[in-house]
PDB file of N, CA and C in Angstrom:
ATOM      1  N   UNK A   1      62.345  35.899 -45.355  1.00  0.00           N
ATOM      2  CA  UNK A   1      62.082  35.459 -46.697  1.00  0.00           C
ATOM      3  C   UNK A   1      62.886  36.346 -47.642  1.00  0.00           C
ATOM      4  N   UNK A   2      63.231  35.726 -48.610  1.00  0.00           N
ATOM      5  CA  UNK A   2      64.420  36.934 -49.418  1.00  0.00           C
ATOM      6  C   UNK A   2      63.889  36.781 -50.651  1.00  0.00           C
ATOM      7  N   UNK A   3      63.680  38.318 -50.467  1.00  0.00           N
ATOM      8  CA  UNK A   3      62.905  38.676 -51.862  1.00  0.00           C
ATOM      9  C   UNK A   3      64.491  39.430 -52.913  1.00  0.00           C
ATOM     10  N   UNK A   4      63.520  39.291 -54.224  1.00  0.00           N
ATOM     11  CA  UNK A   4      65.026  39.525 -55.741  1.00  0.00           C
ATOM     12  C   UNK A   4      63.792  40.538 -56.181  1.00  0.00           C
ATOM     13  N   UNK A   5      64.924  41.631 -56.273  1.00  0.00           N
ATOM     14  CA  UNK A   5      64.321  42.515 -56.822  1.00  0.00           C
ATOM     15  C   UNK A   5      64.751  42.462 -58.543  1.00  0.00           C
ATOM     16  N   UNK A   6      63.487  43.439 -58.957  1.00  0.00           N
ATOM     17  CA  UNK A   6      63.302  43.448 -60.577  1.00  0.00           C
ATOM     18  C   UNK A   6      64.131  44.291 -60.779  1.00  0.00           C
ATOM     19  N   UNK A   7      64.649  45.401 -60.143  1.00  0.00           N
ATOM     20  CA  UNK A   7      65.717  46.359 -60.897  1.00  0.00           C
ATOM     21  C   UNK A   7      66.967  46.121 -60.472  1.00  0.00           C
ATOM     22  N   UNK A   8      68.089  45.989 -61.191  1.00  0.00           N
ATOM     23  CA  UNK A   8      69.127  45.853 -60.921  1.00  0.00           C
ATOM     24  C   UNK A   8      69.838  46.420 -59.555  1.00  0.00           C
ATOM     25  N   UNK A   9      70.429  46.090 -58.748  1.00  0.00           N
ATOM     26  CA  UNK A   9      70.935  47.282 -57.474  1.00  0.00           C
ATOM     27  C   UNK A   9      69.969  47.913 -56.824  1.00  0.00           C
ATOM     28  N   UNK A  10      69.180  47.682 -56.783  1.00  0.00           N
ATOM     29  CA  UNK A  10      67.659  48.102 -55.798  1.00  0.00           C
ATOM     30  C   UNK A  10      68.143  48.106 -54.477  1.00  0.00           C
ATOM     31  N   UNK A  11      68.491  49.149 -53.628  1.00  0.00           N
ATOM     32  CA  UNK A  11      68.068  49.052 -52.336  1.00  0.00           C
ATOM     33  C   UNK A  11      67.014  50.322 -51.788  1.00  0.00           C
ATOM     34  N   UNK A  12      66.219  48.891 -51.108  1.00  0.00           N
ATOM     35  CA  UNK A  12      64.859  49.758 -50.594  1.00  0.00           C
ATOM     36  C   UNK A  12      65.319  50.205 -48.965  1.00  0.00           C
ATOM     37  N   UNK A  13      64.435  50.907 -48.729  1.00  0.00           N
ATOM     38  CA  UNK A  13      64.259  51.362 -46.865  1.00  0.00           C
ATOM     39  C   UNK A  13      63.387  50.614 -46.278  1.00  0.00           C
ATOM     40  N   UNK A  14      63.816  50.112 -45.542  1.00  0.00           N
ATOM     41  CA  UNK A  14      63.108  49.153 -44.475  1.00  0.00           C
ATOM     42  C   UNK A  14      62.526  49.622 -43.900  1.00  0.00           C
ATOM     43  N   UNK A  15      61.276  49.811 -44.018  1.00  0.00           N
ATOM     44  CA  UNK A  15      60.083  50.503 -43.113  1.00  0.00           C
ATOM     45  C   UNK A  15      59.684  49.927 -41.477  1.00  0.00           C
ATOM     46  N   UNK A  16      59.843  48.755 -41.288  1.00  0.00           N
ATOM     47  CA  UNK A  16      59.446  47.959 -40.271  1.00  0.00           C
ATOM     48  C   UNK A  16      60.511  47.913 -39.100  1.00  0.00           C
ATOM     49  N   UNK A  17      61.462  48.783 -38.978  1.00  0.00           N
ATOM     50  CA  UNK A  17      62.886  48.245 -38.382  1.00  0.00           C
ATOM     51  C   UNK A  17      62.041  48.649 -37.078  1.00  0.00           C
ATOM     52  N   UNK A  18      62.423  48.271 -36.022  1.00  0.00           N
ATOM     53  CA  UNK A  18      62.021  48.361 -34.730  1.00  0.00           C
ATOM     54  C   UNK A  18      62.736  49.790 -34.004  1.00  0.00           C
ATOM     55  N   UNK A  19      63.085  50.620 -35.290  1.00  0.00           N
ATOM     56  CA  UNK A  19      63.171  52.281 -34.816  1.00  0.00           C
ATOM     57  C   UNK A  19      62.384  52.585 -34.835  1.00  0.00           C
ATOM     58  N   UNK A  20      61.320  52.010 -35.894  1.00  0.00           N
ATOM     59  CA  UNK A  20      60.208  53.164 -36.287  1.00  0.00           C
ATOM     60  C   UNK A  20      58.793  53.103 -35.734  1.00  0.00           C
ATOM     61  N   UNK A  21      59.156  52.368 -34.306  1.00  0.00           N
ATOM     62  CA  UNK A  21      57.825  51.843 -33.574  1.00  0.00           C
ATOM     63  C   UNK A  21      57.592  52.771 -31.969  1.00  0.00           C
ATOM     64  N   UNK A  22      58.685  53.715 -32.175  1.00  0.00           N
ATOM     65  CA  UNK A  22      58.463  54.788 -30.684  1.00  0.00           C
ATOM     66  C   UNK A  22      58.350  53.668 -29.722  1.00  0.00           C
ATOM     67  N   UNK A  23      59.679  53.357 -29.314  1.00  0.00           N
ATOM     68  CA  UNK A  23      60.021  52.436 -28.377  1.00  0.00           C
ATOM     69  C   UNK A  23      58.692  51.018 -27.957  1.00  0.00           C
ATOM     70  N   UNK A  24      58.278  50.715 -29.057  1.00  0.00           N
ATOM     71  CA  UNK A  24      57.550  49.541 -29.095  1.00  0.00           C
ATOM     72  C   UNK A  24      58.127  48.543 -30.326  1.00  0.00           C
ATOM     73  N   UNK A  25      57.742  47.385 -30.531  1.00  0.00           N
ATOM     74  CA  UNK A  25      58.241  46.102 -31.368  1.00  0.00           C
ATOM     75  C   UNK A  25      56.916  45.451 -31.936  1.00  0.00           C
ATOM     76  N   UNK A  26      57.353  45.063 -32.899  1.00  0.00           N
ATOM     77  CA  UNK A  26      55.701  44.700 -33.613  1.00  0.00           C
ATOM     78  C   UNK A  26      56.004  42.976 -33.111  1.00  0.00           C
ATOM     79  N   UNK A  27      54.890  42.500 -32.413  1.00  0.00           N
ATOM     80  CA  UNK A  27      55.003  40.844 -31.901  1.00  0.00           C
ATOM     81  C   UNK A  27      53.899  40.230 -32.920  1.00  0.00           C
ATOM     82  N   UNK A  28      53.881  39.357 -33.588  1.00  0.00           N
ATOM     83  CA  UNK A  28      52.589  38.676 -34.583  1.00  0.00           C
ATOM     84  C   UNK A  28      52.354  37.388 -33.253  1.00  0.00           C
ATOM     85  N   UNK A  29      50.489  37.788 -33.709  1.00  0.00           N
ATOM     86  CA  UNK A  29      49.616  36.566 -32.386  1.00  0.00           C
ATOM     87  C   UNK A  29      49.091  36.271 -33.436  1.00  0.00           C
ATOM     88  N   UNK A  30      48.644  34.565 -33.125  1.00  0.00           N
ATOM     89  CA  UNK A  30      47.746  33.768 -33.662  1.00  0.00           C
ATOM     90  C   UNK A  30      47.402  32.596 -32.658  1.00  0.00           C
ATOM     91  N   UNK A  31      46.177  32.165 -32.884  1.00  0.00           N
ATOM     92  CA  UNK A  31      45.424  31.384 -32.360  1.00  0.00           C
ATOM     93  C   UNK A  31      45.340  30.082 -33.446  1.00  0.00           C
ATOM     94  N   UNK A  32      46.112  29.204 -32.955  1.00  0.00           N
ATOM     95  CA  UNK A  32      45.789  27.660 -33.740  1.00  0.00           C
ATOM     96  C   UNK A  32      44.352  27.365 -34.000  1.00  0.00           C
ATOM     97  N   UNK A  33      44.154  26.927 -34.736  1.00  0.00           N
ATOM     98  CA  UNK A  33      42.648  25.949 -34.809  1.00  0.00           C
ATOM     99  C   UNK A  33      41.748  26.920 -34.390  1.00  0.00           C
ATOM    100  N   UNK A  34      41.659  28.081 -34.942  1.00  0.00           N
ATOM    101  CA  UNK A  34      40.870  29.143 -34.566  1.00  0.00           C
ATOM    102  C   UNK A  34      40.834  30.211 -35.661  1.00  0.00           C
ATOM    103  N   UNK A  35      40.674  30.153 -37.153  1.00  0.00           N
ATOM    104  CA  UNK A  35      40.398  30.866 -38.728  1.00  0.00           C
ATOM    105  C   UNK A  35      39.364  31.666 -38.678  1.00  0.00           C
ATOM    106  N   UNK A  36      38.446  31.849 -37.585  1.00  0.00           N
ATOM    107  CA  UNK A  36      37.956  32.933 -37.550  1.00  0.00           C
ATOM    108  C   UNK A  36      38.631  34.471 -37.592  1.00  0.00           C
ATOM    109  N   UNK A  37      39.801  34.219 -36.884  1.00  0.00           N
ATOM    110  CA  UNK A  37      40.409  35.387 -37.577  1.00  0.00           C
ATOM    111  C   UNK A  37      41.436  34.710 -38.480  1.00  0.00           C
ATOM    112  N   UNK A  38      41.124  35.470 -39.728  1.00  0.00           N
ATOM    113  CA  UNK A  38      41.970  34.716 -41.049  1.00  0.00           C
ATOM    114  C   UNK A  38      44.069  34.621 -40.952  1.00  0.00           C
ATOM    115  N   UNK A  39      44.191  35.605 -40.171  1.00  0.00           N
ATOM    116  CA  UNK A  39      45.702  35.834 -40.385  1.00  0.00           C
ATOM    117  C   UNK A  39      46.260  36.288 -38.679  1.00  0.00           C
ATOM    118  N   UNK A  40      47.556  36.263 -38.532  1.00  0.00           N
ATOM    119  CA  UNK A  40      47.869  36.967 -37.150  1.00  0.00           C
ATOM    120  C   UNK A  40      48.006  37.965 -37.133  1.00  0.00           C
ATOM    121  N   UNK A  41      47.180  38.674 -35.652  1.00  0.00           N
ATOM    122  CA  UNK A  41      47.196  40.108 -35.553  1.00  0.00           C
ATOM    123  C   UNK A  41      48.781  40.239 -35.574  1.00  0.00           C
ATOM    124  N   UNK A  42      48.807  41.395 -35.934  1.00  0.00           N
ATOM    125  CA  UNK A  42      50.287  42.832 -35.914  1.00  0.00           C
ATOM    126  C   UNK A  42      50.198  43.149 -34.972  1.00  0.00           C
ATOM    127  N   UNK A  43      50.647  43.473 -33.414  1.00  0.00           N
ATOM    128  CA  UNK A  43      50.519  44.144 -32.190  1.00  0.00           C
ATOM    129  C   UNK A  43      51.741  45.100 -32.050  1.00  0.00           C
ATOM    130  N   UNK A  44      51.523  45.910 -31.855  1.00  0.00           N
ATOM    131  CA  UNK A  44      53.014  47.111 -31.580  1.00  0.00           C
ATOM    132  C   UNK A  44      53.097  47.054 -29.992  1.00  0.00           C
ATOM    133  N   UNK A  45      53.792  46.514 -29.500  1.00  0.00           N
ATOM    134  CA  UNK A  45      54.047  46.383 -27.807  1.00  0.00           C
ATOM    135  C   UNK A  45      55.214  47.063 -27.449  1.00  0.00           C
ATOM    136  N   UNK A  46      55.281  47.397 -26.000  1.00  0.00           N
ATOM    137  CA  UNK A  46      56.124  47.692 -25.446  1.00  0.00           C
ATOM    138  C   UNK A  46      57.236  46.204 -25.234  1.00  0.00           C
ATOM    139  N   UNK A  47      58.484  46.248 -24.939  1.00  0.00           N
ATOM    140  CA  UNK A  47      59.635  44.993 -24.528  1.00  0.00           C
ATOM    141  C   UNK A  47      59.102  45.278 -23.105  1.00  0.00           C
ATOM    142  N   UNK A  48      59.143  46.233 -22.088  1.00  0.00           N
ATOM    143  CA  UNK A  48      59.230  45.703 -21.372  1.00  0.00           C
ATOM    144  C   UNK A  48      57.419  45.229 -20.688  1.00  0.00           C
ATOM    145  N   UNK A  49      56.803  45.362 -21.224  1.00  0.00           N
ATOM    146  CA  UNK A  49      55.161  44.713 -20.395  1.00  0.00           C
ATOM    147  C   UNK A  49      55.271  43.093 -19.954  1.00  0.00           C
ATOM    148  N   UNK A  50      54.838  42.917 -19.442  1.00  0.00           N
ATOM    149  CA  UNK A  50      54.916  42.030 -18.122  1.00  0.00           C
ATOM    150  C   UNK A  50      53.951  41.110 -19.334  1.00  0.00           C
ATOM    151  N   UNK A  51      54.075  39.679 -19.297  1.00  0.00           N
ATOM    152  CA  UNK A  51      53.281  38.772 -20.163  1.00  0.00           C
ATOM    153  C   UNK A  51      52.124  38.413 -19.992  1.00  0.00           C
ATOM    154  N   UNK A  52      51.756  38.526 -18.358  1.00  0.00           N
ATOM    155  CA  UNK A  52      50.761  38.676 -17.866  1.00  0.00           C
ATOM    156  C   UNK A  52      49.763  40.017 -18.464  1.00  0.00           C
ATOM    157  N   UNK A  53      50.238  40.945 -18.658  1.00  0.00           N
ATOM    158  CA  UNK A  53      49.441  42.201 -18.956  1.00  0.00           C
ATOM    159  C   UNK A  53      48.816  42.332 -20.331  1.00  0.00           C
ATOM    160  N   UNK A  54      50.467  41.409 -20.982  1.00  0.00           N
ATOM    161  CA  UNK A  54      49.761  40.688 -22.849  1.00  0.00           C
ATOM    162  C   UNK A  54      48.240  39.783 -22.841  1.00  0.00           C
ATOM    163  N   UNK A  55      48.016  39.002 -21.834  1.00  0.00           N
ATOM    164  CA  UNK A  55      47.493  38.709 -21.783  1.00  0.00           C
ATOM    165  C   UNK A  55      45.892  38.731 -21.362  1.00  0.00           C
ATOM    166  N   UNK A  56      46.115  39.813 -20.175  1.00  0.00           N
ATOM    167  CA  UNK A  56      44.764  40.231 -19.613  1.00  0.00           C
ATOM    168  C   UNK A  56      44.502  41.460 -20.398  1.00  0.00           C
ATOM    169  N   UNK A  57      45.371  42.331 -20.579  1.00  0.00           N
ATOM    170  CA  UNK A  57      44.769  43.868 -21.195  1.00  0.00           C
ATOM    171  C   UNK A  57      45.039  43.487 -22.688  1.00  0.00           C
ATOM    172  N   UNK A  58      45.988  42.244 -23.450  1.00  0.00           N
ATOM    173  CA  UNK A  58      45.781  42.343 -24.675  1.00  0.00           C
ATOM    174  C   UNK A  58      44.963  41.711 -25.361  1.00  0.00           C
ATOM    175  N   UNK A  59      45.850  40.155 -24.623  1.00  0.00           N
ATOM    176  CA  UNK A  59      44.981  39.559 -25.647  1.00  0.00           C
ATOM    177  C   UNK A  59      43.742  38.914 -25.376  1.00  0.00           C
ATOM    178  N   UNK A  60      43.109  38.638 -23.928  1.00  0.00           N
ATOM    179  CA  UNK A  60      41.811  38.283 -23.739  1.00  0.00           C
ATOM    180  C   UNK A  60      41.198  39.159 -24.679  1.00  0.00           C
ATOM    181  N   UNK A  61      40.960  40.986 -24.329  1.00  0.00           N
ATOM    182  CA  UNK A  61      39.491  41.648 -25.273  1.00  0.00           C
ATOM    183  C   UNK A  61      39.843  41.581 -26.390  1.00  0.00           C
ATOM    184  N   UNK A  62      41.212  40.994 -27.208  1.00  0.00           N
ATOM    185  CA  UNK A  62      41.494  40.809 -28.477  1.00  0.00           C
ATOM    186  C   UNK A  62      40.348  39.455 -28.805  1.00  0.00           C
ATOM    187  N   UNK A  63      40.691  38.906 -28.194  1.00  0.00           N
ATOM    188  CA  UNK A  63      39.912  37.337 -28.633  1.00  0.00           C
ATOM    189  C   UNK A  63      38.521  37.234 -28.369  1.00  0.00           C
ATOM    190  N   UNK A  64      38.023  38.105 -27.240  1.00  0.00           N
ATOM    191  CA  UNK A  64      36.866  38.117 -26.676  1.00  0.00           C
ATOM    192  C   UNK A  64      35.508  38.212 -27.935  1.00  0.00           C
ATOM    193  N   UNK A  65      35.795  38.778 -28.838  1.00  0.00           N
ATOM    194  CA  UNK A  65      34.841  38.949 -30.185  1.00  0.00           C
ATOM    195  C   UNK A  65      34.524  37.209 -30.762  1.00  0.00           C
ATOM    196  N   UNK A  66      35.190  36.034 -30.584  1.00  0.00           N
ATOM    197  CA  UNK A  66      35.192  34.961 -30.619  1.00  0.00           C
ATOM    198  C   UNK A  66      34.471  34.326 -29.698  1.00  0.00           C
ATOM    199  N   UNK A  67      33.605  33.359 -30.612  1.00  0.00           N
ATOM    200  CA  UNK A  67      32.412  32.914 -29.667  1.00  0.00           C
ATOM    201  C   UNK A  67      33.282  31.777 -28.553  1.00  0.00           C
ATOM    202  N   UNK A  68      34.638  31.293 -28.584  1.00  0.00           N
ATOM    203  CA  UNK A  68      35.002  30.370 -27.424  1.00  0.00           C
ATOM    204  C   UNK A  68      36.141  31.551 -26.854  1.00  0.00           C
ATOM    205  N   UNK A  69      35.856  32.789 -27.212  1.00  0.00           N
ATOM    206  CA  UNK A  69      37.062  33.530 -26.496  1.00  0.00           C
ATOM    207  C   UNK A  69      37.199  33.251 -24.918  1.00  0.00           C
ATOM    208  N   UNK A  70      35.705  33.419 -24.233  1.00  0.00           N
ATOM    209  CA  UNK A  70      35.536  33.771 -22.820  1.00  0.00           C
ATOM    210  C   UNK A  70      36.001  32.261 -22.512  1.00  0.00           C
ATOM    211  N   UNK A  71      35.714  31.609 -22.841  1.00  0.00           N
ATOM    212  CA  UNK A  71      35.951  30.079 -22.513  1.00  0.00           C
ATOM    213  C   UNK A  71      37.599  29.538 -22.509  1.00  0.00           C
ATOM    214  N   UNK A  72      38.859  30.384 -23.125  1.00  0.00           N
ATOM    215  CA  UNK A  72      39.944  30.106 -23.027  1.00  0.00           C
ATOM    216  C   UNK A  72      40.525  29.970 -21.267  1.00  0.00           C
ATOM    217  N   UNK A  73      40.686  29.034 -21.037  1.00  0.00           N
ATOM    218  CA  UNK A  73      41.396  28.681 -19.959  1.00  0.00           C
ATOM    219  C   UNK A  73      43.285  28.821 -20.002  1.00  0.00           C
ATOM    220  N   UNK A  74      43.273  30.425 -19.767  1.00  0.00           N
ATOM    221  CA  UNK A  74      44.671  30.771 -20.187  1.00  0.00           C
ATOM    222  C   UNK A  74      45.965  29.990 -18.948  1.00  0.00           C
ATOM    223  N   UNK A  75      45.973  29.366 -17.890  1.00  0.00           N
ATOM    224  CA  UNK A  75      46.660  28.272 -17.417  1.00  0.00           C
ATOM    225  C   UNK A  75      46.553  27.446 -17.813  1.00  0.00           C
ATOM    226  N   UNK A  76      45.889  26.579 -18.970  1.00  0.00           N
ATOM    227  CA  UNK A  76      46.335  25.533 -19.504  1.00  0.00           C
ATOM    228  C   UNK A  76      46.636  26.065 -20.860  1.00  0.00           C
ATOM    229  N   UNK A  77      46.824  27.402 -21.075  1.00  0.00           N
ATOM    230  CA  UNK A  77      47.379  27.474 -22.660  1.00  0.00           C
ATOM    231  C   UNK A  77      48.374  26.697 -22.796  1.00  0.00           C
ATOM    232  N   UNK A  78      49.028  26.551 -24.165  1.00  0.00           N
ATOM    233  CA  UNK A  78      50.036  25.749 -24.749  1.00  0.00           C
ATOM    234  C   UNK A  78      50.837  27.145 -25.578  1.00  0.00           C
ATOM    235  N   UNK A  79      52.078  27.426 -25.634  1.00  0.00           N
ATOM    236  CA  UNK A  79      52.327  28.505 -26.482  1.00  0.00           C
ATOM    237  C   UNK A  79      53.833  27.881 -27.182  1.00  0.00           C
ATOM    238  N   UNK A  80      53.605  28.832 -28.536  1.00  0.00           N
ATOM    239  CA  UNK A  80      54.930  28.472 -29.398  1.00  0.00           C
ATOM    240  C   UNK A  80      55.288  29.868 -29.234  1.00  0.00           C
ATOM    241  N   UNK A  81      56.473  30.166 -29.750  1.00  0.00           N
ATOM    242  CA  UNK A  81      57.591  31.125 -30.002  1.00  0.00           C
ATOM    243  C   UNK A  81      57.903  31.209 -31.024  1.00  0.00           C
ATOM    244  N   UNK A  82      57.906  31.557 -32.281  1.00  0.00           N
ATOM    245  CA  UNK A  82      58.441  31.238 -33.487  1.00  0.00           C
ATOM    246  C   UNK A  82      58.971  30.006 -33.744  1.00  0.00           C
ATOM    247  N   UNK A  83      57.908  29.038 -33.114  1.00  0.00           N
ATOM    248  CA  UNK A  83      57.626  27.688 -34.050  1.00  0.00           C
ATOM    249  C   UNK A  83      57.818  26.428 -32.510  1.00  0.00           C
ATOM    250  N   UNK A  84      58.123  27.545 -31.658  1.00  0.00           N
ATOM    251  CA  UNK A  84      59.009  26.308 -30.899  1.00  0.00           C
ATOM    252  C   UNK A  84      58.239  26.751 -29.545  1.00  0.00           C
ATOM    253  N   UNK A  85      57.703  25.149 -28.919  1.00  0.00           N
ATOM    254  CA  UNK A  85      57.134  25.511 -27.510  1.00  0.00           C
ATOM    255  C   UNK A  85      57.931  26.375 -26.262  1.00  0.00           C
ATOM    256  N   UNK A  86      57.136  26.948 -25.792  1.00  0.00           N
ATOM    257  CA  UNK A  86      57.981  28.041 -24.613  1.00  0.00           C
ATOM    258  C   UNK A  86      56.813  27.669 -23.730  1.00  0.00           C
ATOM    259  N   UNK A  87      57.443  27.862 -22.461  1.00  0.00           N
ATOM    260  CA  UNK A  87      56.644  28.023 -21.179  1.00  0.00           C
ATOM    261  C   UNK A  87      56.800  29.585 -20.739  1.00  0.00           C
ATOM    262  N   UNK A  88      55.899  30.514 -20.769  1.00  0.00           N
ATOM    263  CA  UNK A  88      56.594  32.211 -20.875  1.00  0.00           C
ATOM    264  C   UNK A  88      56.434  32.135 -19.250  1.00  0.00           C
ATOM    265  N   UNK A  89      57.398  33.175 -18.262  1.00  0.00           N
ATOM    266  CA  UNK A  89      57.465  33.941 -17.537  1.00  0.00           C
ATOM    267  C   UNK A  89      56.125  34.666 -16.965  1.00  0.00           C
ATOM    268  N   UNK A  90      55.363  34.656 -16.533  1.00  0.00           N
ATOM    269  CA  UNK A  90      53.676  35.394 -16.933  1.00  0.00           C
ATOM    270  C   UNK A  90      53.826  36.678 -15.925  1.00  0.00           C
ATOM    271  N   UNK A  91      55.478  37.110 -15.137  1.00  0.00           N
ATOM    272  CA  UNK A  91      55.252  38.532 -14.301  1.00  0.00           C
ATOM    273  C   UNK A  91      56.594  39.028 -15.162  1.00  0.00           C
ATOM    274  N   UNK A  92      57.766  37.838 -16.266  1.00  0.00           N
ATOM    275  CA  UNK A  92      58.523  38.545 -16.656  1.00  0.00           C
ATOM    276  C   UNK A  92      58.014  39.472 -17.870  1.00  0.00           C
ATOM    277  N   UNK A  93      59.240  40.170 -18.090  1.00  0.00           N
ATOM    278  CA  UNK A  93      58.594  41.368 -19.589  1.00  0.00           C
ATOM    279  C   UNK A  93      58.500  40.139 -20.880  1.00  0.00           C
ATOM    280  N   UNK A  94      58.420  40.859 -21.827  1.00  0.00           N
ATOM    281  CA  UNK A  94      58.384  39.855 -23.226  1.00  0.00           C
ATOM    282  C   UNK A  94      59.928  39.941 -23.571  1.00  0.00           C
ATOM    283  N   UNK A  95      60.641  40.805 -23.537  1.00  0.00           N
ATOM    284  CA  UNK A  95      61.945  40.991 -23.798  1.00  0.00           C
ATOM    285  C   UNK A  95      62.469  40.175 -22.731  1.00  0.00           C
ATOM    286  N   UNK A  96      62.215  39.613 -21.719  1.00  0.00           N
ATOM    287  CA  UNK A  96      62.767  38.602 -20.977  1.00  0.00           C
ATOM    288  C   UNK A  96      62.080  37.049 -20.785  1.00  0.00           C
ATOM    289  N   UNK A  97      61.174  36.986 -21.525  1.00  0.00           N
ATOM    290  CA  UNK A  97      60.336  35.907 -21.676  1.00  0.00           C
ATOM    291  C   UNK A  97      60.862  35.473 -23.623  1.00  0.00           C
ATOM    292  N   UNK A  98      62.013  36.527 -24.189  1.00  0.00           N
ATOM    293  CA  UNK A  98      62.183  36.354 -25.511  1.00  0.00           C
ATOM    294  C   UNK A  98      61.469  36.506 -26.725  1.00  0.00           C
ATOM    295  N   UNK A  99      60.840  37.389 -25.972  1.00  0.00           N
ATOM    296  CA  UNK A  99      59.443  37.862 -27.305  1.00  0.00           C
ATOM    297  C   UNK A  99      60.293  39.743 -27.907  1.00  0.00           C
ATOM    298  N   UNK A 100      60.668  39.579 -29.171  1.00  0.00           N
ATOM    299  CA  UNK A 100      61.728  40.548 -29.680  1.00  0.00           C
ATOM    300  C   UNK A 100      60.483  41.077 -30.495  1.00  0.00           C
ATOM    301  N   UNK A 101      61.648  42.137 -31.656  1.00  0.00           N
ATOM    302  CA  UNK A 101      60.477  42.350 -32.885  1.00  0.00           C
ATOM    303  C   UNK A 101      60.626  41.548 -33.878  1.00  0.00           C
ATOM    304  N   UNK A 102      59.191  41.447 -33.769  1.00  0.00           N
ATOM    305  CA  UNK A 102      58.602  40.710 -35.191  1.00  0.00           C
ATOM    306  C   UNK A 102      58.716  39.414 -34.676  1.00  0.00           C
ATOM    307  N   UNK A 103      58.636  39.146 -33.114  1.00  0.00           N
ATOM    308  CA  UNK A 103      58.633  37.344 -33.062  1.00  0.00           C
ATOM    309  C   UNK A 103      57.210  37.149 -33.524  1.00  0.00           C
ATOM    310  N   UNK A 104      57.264  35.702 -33.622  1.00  0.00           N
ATOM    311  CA  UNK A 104      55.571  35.428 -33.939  1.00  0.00           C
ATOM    312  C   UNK A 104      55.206  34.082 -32.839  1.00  0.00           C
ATOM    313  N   UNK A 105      54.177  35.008 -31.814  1.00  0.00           N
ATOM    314  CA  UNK A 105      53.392  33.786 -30.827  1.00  0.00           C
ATOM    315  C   UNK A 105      52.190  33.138 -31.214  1.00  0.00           C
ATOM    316  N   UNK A 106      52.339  31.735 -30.929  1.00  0.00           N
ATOM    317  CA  UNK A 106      50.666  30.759 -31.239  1.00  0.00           C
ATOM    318  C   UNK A 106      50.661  30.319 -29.890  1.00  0.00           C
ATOM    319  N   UNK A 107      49.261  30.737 -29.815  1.00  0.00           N
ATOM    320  CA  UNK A 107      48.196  30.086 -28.684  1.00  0.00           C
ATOM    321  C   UNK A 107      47.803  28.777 -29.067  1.00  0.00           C
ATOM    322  N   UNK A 108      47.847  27.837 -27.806  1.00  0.00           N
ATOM    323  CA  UNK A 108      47.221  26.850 -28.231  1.00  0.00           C
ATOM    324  C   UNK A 108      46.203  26.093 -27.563  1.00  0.00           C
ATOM    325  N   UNK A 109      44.981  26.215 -27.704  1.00  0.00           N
ATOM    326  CA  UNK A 109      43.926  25.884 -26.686  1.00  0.00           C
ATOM    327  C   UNK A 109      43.809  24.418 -27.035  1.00  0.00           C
ATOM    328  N   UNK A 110      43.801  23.431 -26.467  1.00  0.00           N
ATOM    329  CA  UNK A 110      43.286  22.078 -27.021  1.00  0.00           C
ATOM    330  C   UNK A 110      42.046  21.697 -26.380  1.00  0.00           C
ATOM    331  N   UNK A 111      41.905  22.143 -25.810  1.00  0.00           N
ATOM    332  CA  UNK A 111      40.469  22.147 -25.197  1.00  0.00           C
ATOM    333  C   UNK A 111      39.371  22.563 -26.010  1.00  0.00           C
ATOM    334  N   UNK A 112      39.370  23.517 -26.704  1.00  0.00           N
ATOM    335  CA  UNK A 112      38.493  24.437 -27.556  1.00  0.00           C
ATOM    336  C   UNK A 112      39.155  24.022 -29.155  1.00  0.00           C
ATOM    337  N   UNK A 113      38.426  23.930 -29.947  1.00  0.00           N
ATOM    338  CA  UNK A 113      38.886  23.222 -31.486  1.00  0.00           C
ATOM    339  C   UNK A 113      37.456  24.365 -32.477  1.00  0.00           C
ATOM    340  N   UNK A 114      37.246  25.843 -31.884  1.00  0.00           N
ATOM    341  CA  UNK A 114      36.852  26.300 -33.154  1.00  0.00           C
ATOM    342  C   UNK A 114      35.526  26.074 -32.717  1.00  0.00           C
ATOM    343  N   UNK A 115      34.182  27.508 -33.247  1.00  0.00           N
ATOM    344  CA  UNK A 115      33.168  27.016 -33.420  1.00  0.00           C
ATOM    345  C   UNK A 115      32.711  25.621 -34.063  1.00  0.00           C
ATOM    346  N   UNK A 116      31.849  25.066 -33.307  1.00  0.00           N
ATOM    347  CA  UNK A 116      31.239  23.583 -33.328  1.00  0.00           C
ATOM    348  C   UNK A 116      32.440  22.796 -33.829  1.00  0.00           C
ATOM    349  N   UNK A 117      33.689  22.283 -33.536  1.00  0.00           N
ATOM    350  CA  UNK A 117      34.562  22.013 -33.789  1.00  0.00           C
ATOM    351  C   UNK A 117      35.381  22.287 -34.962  1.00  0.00           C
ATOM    352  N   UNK A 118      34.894  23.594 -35.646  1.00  0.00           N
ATOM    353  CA  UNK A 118      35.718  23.647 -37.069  1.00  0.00           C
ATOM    354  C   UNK A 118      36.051  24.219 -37.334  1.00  0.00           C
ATOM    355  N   UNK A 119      37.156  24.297 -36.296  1.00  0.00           N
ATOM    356  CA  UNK A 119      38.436  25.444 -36.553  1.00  0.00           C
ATOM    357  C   UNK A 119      38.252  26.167 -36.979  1.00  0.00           C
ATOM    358  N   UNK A 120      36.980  27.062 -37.075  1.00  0.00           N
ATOM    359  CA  UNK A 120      37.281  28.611 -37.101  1.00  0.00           C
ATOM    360  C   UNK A 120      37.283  29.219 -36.218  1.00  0.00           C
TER     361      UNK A 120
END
């Protein structure tokens, strides 16, 4: 998104560059049809963790606070990539499954549509 700055010749320091993460990358998760959590988590990951490991050590006890967390049937997930369906690798890393910094992943359960169906 390109932001205009108010002062003439403004250059700022980029705080977020993927130096400043001690060999980790910030990946943004979200869960479709699921506003119980309002926005996507920020995760600082390693490139090379296995997608499988995102998944069991991250993001299941991430979601688990959600009353259909336990109920996600993660072989029939559906996943985007920054906007676009992917089928991920689940023993490759994220850096080989194409998950960089600052990509942004959506889960997509269609099975589950949100406490009592309403998307939260």
């Amino acid at each position: 998104m390109p932001v205009i700055a108010l002062a003439p010749n403004y250059e700022g320091d980029v705080r977020d560059r993927v130096e400043n993460f001690h060999g980790n990358q910030l990946v943004y998760f979200g869960w479709d049809r699921h506003m119980l959590f309002c926005s996507p988590f920020t995760l600082p990951l390693p490139p090379d963790m296995p997608f499988r490991t995102l998944v069991g050590d991250v993001l299941a006890p991430l979601l688990a606070a959600h009353p259909e967390g336990a109920a996600i049937d993660w072989s029939a997930a559906a996943w985007l990539r920054a906007g676009e369906p992917f089928v991920p690798d689940p023993d490759g890393s994220l850096a080989a499954n194409g998950i960089g910094h600052k990509t942004v992943l959506r889960l997509q359960t269609p099975q589950l549509a949100g406490i009592g169906g309403s998307g939260n």
